[in-house]
C-alpha atoms as a PDB file:
ATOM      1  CA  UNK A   1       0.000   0.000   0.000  1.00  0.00           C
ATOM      2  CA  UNK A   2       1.311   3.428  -0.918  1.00  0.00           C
ATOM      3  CA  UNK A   3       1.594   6.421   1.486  1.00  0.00           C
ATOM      4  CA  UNK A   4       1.543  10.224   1.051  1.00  0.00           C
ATOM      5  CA  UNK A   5       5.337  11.341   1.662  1.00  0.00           C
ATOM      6  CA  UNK A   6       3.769  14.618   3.149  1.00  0.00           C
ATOM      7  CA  UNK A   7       0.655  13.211   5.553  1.00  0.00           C
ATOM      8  CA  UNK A   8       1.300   9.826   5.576  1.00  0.00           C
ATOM      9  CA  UNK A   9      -2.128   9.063   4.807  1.00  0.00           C
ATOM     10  CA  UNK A  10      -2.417   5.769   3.136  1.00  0.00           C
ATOM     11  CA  UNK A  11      -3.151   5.876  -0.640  1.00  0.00           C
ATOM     12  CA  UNK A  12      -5.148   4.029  -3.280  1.00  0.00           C
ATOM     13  CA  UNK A  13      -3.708   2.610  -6.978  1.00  0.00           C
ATOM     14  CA  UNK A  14      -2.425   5.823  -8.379  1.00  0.00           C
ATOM     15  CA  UNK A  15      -4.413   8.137  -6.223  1.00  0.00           C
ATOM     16  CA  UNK A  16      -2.502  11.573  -5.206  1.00  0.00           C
ATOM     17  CA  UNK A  17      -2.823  13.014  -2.217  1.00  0.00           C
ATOM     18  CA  UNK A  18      -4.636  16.360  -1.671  1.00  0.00           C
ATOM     19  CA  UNK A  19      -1.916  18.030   0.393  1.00  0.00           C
ATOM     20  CA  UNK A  20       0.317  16.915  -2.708  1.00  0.00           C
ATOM     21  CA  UNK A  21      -1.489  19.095  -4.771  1.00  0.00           C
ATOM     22  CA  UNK A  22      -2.142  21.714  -2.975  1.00  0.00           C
ATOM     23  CA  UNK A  23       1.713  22.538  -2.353  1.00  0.00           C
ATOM     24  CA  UNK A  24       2.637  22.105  -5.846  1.00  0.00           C
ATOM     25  CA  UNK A  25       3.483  25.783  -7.589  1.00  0.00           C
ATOM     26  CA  UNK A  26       1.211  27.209 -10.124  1.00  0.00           C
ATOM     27  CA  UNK A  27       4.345  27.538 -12.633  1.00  0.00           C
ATOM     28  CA  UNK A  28       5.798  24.174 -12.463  1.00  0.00           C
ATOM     29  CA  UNK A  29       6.211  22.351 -15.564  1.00  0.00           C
ATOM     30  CA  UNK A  30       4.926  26.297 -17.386  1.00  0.00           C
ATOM     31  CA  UNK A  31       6.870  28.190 -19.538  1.00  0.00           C
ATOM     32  CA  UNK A  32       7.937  31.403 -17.493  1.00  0.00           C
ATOM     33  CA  UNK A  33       8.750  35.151 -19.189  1.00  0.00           C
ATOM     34  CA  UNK A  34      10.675  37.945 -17.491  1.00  0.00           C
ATOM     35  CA  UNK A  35      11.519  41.295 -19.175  1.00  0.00           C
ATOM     36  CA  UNK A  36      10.960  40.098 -22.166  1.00  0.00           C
ATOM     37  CA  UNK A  37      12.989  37.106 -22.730  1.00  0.00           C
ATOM     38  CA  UNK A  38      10.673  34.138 -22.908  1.00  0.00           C
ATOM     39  CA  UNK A  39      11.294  31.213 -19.886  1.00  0.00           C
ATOM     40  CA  UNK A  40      14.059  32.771 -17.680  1.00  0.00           C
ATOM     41  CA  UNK A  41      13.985  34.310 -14.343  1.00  0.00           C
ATOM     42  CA  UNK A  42      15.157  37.689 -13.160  1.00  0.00           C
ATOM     43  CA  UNK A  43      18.385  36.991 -13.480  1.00  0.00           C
ATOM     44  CA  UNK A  44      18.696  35.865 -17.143  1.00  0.00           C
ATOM     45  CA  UNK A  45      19.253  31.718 -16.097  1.00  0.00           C
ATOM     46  CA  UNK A  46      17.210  29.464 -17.323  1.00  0.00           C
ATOM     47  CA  UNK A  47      13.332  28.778 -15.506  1.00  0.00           C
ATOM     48  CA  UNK A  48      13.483  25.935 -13.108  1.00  0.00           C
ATOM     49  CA  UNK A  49      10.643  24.028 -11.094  1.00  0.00           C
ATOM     50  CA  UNK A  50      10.018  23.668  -7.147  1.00  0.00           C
ATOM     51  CA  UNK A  51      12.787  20.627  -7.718  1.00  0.00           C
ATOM     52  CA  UNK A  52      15.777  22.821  -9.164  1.00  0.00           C
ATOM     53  CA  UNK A  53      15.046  20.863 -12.549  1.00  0.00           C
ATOM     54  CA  UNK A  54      14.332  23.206 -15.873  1.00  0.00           C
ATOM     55  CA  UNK A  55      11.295  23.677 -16.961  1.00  0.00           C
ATOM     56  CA  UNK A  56       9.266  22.023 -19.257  1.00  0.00           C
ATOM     57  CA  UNK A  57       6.532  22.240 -21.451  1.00  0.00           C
ATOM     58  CA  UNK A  58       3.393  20.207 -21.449  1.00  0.00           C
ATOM     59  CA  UNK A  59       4.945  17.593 -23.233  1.00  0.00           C
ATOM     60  CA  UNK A  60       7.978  17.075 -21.419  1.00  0.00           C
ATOM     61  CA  UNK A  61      10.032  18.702 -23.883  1.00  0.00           C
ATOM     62  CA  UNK A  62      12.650  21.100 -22.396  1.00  0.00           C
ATOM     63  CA  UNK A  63      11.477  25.130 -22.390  1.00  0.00           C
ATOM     64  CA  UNK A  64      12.291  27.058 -25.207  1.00  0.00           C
ATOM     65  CA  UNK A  65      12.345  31.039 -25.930  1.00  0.00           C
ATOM     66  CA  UNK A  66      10.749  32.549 -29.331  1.00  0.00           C
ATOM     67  CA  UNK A  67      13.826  31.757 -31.002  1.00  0.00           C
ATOM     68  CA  UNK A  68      14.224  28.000 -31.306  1.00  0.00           C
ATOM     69  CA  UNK A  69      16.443  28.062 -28.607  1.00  0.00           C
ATOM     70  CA  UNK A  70      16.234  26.133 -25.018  1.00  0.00           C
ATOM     71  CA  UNK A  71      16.702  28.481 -22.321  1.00  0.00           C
ATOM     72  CA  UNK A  72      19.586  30.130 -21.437  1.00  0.00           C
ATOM     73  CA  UNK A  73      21.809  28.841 -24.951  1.00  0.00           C
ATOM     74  CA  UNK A  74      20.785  31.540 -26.855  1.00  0.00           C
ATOM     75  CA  UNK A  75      19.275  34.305 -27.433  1.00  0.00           C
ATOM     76  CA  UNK A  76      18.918  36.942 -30.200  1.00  0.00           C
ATOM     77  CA  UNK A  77      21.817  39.619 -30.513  1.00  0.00           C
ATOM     78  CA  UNK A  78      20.105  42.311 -32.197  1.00  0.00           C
ATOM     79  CA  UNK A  79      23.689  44.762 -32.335  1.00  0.00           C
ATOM     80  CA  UNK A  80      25.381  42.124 -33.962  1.00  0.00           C
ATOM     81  CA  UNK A  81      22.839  41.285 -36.425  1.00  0.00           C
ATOM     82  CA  UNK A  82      22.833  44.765 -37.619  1.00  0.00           C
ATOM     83  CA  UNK A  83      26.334  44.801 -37.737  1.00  0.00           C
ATOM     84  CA  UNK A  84      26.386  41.637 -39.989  1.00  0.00           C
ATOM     85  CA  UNK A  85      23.340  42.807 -41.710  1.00  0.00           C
ATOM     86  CA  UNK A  86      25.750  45.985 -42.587  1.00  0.00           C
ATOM     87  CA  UNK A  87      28.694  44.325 -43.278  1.00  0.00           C
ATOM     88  CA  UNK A  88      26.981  41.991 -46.011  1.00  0.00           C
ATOM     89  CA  UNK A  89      25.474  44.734 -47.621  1.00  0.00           C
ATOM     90  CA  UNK A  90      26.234  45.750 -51.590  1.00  0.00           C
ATOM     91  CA  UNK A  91      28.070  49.149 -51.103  1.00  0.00           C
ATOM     92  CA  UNK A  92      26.365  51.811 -52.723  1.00  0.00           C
ATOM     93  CA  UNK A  93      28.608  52.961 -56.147  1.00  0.00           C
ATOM     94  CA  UNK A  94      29.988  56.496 -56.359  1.00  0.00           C
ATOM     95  CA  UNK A  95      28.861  59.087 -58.596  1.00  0.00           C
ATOM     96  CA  UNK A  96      31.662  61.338 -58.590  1.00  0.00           C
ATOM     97  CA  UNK A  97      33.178  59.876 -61.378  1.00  0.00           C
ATOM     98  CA  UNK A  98      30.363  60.026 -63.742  1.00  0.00           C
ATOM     99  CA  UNK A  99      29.594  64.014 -62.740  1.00  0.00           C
ATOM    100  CA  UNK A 100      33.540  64.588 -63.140  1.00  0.00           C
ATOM    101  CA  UNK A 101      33.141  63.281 -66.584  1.00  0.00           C
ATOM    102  CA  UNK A 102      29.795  65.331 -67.583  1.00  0.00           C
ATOM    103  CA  UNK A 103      31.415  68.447 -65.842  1.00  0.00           C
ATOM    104  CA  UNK A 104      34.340  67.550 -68.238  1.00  0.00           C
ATOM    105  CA  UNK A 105      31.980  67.576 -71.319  1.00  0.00           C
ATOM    106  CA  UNK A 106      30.272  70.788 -70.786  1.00  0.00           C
ATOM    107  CA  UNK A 107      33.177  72.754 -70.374  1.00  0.00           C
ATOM    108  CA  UNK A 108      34.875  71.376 -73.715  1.00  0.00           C
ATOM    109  CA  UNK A 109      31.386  72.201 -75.651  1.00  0.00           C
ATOM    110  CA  UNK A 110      31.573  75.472 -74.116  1.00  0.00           C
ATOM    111  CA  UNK A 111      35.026  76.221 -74.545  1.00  0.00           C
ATOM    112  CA  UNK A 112      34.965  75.583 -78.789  1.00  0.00           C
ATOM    113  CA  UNK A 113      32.922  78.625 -79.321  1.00  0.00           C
ATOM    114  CA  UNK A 114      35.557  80.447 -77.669  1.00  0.00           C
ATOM    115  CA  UNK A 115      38.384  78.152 -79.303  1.00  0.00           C
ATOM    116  CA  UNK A 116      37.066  79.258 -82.707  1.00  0.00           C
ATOM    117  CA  UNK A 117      36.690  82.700 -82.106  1.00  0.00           C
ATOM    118  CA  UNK A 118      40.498  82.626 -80.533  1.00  0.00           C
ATOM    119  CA  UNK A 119      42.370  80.782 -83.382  1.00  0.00           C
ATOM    120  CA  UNK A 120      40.227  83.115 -86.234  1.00  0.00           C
ATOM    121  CA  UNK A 121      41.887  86.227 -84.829  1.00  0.00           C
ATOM    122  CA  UNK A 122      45.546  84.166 -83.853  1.00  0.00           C
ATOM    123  CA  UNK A 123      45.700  82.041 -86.566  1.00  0.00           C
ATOM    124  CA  UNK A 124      46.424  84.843 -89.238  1.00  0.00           C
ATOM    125  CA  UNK A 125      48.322  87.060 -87.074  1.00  0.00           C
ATOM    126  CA  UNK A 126      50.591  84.062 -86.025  1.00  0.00           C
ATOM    127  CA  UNK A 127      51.132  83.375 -89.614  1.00  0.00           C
ATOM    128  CA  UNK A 128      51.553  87.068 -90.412  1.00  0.00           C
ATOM    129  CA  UNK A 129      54.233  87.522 -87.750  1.00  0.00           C
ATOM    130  CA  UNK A 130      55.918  84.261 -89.485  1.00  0.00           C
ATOM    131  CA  UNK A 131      55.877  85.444 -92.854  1.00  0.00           C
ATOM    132  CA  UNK A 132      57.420  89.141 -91.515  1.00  0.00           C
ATOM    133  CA  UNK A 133      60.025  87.139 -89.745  1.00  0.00           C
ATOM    134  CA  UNK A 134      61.004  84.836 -92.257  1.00  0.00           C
ATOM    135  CA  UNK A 135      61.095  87.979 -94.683  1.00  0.00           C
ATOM    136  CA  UNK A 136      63.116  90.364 -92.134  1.00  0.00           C
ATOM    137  CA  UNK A 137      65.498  87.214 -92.015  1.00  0.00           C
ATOM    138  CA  UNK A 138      65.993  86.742 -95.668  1.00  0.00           C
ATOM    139  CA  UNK A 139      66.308  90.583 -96.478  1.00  0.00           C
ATOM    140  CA  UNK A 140      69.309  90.368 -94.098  1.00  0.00           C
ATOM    141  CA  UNK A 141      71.025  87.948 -95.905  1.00  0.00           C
ATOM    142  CA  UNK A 142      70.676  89.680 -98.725  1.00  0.00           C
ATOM    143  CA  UNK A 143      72.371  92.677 -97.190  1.00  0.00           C
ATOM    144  CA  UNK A 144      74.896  90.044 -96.085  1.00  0.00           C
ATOM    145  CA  UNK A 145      75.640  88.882 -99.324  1.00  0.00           C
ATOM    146  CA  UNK A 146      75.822  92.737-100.720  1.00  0.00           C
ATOM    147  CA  UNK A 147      78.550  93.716 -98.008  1.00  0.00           C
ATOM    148  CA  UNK A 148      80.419  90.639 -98.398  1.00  0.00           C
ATOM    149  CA  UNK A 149      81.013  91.573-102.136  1.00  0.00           C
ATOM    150  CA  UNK A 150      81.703  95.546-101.166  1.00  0.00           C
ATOM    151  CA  UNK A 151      84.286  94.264 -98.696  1.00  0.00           C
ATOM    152  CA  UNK A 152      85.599  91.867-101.431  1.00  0.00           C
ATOM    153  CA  UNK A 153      86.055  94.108-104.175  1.00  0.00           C
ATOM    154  CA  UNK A 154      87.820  96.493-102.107  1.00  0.00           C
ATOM    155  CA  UNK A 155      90.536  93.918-100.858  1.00  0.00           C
ATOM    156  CA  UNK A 156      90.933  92.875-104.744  1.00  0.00           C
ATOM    157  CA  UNK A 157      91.044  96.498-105.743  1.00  0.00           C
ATOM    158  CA  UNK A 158      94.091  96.934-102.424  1.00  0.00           C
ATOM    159  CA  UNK A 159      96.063  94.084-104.400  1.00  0.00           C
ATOM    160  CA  UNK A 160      95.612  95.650-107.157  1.00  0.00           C
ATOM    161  CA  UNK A 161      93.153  93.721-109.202  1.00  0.00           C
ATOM    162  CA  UNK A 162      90.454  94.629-111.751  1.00  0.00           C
ATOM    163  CA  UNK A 163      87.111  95.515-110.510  1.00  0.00           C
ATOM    164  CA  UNK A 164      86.082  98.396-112.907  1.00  0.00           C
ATOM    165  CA  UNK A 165      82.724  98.421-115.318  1.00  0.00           C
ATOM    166  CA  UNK A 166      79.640  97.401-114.534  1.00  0.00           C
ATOM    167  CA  UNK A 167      78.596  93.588-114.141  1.00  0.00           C
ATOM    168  CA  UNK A 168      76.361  91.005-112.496  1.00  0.00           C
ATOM    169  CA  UNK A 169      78.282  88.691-110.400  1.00  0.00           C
ATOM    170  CA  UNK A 170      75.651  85.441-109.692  1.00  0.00           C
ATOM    171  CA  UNK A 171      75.836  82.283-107.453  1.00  0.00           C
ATOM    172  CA  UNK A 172      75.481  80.508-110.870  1.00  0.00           C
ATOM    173  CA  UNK A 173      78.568  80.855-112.807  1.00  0.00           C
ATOM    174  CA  UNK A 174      77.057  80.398-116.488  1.00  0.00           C
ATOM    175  CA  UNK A 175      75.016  83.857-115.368  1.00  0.00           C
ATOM    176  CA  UNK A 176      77.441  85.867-115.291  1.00  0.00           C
ATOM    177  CA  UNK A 177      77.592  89.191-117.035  1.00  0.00           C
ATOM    178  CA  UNK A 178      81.101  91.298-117.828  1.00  0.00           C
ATOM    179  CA  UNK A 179      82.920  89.902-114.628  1.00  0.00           C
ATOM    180  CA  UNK A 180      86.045  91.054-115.244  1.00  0.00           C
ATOM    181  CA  UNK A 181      88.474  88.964-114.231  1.00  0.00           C
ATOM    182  CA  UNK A 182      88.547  85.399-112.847  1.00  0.00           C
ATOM    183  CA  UNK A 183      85.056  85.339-111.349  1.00  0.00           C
ATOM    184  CA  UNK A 184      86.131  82.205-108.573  1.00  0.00           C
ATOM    185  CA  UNK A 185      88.466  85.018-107.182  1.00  0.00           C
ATOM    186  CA  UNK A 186      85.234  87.107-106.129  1.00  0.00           C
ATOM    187  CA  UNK A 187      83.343  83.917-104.810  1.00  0.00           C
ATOM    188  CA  UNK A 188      86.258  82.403-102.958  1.00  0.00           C
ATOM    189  CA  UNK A 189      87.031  86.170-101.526  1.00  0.00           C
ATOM    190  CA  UNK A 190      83.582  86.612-100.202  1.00  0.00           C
ATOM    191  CA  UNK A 191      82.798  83.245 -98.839  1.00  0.00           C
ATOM    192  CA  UNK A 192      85.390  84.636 -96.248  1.00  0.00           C
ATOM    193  CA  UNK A 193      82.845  87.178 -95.269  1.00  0.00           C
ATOM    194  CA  UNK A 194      79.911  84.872 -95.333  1.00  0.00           C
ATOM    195  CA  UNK A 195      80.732  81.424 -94.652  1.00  0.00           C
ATOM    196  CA  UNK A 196      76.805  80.602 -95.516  1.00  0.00           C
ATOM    197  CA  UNK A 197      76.891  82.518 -98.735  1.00  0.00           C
ATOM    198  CA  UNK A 198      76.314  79.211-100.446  1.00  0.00           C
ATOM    199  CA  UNK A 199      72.953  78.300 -98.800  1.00  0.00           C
ATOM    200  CA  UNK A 200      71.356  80.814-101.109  1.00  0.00           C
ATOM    201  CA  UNK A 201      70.976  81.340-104.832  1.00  0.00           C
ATOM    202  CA  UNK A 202      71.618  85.500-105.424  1.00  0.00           C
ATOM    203  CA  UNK A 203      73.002  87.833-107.683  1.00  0.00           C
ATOM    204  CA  UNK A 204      74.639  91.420-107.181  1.00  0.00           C
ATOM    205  CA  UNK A 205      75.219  94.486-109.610  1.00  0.00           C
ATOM    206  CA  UNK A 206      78.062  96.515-109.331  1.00  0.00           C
ATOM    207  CA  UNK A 207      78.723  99.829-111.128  1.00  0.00           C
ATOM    208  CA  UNK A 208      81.890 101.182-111.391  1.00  0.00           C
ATOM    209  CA  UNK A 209      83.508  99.323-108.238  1.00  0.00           C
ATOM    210  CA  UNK A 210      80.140  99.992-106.354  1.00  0.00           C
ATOM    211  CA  UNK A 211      77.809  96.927-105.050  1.00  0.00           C
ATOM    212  CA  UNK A 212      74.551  98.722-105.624  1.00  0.00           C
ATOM    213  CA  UNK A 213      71.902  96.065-105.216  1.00  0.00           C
ATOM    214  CA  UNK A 214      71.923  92.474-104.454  1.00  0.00           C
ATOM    215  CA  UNK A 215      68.950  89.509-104.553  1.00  0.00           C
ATOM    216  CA  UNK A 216      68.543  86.064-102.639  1.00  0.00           C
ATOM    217  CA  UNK A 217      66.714  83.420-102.193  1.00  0.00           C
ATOM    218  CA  UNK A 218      67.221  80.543 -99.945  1.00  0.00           C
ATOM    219  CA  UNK A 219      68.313  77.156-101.860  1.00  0.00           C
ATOM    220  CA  UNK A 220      65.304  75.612-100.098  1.00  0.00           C
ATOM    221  CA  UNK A 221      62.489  78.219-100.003  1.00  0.00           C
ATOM    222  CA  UNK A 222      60.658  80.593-101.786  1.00  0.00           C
ATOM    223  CA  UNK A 223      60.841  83.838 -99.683  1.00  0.00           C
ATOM    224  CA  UNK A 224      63.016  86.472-101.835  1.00  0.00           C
ATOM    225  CA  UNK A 225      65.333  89.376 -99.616  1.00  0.00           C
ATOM    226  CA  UNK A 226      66.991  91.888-101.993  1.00  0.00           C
ATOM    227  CA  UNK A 227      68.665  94.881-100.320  1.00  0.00           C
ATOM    228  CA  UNK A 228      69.084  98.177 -99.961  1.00  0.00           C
ATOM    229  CA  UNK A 229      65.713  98.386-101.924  1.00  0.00           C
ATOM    230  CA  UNK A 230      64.169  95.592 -99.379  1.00  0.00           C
ATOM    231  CA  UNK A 231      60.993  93.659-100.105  1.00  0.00           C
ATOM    232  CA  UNK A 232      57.983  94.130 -98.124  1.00  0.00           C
ATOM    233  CA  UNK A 233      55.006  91.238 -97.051  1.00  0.00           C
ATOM    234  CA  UNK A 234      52.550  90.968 -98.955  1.00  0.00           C
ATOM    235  CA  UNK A 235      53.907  93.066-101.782  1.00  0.00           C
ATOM    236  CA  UNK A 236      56.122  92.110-104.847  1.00  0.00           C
ATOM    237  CA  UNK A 237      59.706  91.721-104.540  1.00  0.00           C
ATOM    238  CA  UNK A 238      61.754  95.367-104.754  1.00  0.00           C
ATOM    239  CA  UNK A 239      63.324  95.269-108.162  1.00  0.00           C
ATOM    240  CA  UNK A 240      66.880  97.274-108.952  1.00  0.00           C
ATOM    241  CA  UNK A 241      65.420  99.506-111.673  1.00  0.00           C
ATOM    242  CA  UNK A 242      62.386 100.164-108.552  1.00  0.00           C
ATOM    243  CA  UNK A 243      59.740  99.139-110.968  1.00  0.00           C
ATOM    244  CA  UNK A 244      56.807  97.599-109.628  1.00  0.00           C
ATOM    245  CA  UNK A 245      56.565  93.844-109.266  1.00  0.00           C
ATOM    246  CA  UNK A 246      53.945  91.193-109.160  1.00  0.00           C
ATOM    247  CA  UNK A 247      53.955  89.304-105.976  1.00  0.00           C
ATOM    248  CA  UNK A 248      54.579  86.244-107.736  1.00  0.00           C
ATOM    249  CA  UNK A 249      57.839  87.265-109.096  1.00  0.00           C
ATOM    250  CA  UNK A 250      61.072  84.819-108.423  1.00  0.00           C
ATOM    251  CA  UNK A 251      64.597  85.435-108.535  1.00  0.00           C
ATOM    252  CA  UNK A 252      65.134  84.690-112.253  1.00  0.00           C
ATOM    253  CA  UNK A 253      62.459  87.725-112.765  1.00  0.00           C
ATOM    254  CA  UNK A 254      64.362  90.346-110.790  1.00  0.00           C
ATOM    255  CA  UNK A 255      67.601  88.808-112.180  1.00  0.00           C
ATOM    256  CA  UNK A 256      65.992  89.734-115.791  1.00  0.00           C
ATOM    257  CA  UNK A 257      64.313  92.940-114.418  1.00  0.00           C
ATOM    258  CA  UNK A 258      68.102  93.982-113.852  1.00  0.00           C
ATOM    259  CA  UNK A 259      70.287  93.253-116.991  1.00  0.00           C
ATOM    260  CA  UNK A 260      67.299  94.745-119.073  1.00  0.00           C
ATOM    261  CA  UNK A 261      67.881  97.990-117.231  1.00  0.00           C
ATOM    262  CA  UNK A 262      71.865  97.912-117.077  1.00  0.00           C
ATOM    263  CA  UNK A 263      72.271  96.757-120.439  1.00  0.00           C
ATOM    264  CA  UNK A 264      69.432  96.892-122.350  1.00  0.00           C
ATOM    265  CA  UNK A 265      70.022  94.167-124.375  1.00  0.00           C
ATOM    266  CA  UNK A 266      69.386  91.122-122.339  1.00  0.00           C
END
């Protein structure tokens, strides 16, 4: 025969005593919550019965808290999980790239207006400060050339050589008018005076031991200097006898242009 552990009072087949009941808590075997976190007590361990054992649910099954989780093993971290939720997160692609590049754009279709307008007003005066230079340059060789052939003539006249009459002394031998003399005398005399004498194709006139005029051009360009009458831009080349000229006038024309008015039979 079975007794109550608490009364003693005898017992029948699986009868339970009253007292028994009556002293059994109203939360054993129940789930408990406390601030929020489902089955624990106040201090965060997990729920236990009047017998130190955890709790469980009606079927025996060990408590659990809204997670999946028994008691006390787990519990949701909701820092880290926005810290992971961050971390795994596509980063967002910068802009400042593609607005560099449209900034870029804009200013360059802005800026050809302006280019346009700049090179139509540079443009010619670059080219017209060229052509002036390229002219003051070759006018100077020309003057060169003259003075080389003054200071020539007047060493071969000191040693006592011909140099009367009037004649055409050219860079081209077979032109040659009324040199008097051996003419590779006067070229090898004033290629002292001009070392680049022979970069050029010229001619001079002298009258009566006088280097009046003298014409060039440069073996590899078109740009004609004659001095003292010097040639302007823009404007035929200045001619001995001063007559005007055509702008497209070459050496061989002033060369003509001068034996027709020294000799009048050329």
């Amino acid at each position: 025969m079975a007794f109550c552990p608490n009364c003693g009072r005898p017992l029948g087949e699986n009868e339970v005593c009253g007292c028994t009941q009556q002293n059994i808590p109203q939360n054993q075997g129940v789930p408990t919550q406390n601030q929020g976190i489902p089955n624990q007590n106040t201090y965060g361990t997990p729920a236990q019965d009047t017998y130190g054992m955890p709790a469980q649910d009606t079927y025996g099954m060990p408590a659990q808290n809204t997670y999946g989780y028994p008691n006390g093993q787990q519990t949701f971290d909701q820092q880290n999980y926005n810290q992971n939720q961050n971390m795994n997160a596509p980063k967002k692609k910068s802009n400042v790239g593609l607005i560099v590049v449209i900034i870029i754009i804009v200013l360059l279709v802005l800026c050809l207006p302006i280019t346009g307008i700049l090179a139509a007003i540079l443009v010619p005066s670059i080219l017209g400060y060229t052509a002036k230079s390229t002219q003051a340059s070759v006018n100077a060789a020309a003057k060169t050339i003259l003075n080389s052939y003054s200071t020539t003539i007047t060493e071969m006249d000191a040693e006592g050589m011909n140099i009367s009459g009037t004649y055409v002394i050219c860079s081209e031998s077979d032109a040659n008018i009324n040199v008097p003399g051996d003419a590779d005398v006067f070229y090898a005399t004033s290629e002292k005076y001009f070392d680049t004498i022979n970069d050029y194709t010229y001619f001079v006139v002298v009258q009566d031991g006088y280097v009046s005029y003298a014409a060039c051009v440069e073996n590899d360009g078109d740009t004609i200097g004659t001095y003292p009458n010097t040639t302007v831009v823009n404007e035929g080349p200045a001619s001995f006898s001063g007559t005007y000229t055509d702008t497209d006038w070459d050496i061989n024309d002033l060369y003509i242009d001068a034996c027709e008015y020294l000799f009048s039979y050329y």
